[in-house]
Protein backbone atom coordinates (compact mmCIF):
# COMPACT_ATOMS: atom_id res chain seq x y z
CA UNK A 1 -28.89 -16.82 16.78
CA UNK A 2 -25.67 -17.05 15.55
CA UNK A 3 -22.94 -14.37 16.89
CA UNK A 4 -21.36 -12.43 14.33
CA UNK A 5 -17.78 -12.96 13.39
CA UNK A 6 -15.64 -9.91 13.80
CA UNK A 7 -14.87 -7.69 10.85
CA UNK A 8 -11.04 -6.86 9.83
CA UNK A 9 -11.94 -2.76 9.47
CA UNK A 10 -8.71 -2.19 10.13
CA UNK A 11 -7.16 -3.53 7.56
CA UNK A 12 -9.80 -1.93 4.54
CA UNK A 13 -8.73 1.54 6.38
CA UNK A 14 -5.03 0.69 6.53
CA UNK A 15 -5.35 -0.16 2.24
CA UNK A 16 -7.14 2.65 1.76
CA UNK A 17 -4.48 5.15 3.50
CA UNK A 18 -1.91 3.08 1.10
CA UNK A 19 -3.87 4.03 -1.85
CA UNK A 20 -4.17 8.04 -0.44
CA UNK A 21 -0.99 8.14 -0.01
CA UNK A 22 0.03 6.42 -3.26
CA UNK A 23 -1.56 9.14 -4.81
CA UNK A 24 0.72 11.67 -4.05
CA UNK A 25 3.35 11.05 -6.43
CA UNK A 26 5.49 14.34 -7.22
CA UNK A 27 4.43 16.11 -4.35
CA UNK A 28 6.45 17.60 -1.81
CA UNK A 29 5.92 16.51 1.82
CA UNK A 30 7.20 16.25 5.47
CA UNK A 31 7.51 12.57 7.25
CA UNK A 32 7.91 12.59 10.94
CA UNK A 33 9.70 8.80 12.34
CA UNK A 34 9.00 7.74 15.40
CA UNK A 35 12.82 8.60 16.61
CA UNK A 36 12.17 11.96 15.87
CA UNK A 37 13.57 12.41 12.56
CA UNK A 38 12.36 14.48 10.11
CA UNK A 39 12.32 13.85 6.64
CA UNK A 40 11.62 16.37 3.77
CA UNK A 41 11.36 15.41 0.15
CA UNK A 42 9.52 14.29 -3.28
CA UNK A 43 7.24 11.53 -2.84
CA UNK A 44 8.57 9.23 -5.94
CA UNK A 45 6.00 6.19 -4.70
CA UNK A 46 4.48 4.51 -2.03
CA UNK A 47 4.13 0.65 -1.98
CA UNK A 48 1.66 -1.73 -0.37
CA UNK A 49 3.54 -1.97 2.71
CA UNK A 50 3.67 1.81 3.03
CA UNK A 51 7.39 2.56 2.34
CA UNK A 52 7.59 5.47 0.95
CA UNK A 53 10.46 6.57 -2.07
CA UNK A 54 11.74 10.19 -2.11
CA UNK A 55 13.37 11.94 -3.84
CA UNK A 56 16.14 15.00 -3.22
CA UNK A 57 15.06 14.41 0.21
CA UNK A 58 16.66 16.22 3.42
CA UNK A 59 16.92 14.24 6.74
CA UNK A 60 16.90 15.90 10.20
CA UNK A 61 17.96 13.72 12.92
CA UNK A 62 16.70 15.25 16.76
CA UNK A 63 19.21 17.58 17.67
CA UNK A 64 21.51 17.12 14.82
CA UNK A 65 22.49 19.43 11.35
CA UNK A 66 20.18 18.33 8.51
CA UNK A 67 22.07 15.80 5.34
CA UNK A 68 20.33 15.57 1.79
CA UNK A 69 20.05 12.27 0.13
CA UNK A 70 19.34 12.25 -3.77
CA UNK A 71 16.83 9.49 -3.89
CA UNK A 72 15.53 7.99 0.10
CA UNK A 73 13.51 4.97 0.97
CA UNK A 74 11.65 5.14 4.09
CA UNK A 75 9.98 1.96 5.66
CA UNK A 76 6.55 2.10 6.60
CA UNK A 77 6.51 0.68 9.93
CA UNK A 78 8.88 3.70 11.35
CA UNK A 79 6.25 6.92 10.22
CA UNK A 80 4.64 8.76 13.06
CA UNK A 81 3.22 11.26 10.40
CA UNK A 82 3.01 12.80 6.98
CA UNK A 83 2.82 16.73 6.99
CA UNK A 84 1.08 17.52 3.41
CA UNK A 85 1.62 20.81 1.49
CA UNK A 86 -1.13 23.17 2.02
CA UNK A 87 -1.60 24.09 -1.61
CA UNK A 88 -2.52 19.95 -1.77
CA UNK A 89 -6.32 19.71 -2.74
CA UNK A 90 -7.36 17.27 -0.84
CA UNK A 91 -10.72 17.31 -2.38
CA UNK A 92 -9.35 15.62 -5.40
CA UNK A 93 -7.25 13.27 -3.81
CA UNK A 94 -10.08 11.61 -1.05
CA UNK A 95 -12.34 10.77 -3.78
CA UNK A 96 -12.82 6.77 -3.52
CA UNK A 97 -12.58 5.62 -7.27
CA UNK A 98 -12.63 2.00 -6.42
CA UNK A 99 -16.16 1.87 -5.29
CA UNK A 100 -17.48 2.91 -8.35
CA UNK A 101 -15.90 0.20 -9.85
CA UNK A 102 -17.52 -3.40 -9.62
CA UNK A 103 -15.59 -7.02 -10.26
CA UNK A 104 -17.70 -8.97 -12.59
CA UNK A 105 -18.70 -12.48 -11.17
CA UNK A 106 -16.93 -15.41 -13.09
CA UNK A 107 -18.73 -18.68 -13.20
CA UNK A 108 -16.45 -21.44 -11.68
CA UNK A 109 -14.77 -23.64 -14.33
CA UNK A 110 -15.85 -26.99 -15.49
CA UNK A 111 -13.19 -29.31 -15.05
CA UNK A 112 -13.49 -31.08 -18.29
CA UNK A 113 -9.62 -31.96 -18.02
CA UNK A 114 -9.27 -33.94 -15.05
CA UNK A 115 -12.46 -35.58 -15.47
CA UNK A 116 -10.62 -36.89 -19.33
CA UNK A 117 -7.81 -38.37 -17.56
CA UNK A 118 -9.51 -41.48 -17.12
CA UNK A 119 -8.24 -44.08 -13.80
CA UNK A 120 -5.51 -42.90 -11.52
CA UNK A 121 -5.02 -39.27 -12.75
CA UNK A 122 -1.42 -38.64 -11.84
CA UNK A 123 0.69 -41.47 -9.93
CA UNK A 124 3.08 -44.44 -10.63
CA UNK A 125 0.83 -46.10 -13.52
CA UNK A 126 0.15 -49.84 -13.55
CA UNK A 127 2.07 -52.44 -12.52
């Protein structure tokens, strides 16, 4: 009975919000920070880490007038929330592409090349 060793679900679900939200590329949407601030612009792209690059984007700070920015890059760490467009079909965007998608299995590599190198492989030589 051996116990099982814990499973890292939270990072699968945190790559495959990355990838959702990679997908929306030229769409217009609403980021809420954790100050407060709210952000308005095009998504240009999202990278691994979740930073998101916008475009013509318009940034609201809590209780101040709103300033546009031609291009805006947001790190990931600081969103609270996206707000998506409504016209968005979501549909389209949830379906999981990588699972259809399977990684062959490659054979492990003879080492023929260190095994030719003949005594002492890599070192000072003889003396």
């Amino acid at each position: 009975n051996r116990p099982k060793q814990p499973t890292n679900n939270n990072r699968l679900v945190d790559m495959k919000l990355v990838k959702f939200l990679q997908k929306l590329t030229r769409e217009q949407v609403t980021i809420e920070l954790k100050n407060g601030t709210v952000i308005q612009g095009t998504v240009v792209g999202v990278d691994a880490t979740m930073n998101c690059h916008l475009r013509k984007a318009k940034v609201t700070l809590r209780g101040k007038s709103p300033k546009s920015y031609s291009t805006l890059s947001v790190r990931g760490s600081t969103m609270r929330s996206w707000i998506l467009p409504e016209s968005l079909n979501l549909d389209a965007l949830l379906v999981d592409t990588d699972e259809d998608k399977v990684k062959p299995v490659v054979p492990p590599q003879q080492h023929q090349q260190q095994r030719s190198r003949g005594r002492g492989g890599r070192g000072r030589g003889r003396r």
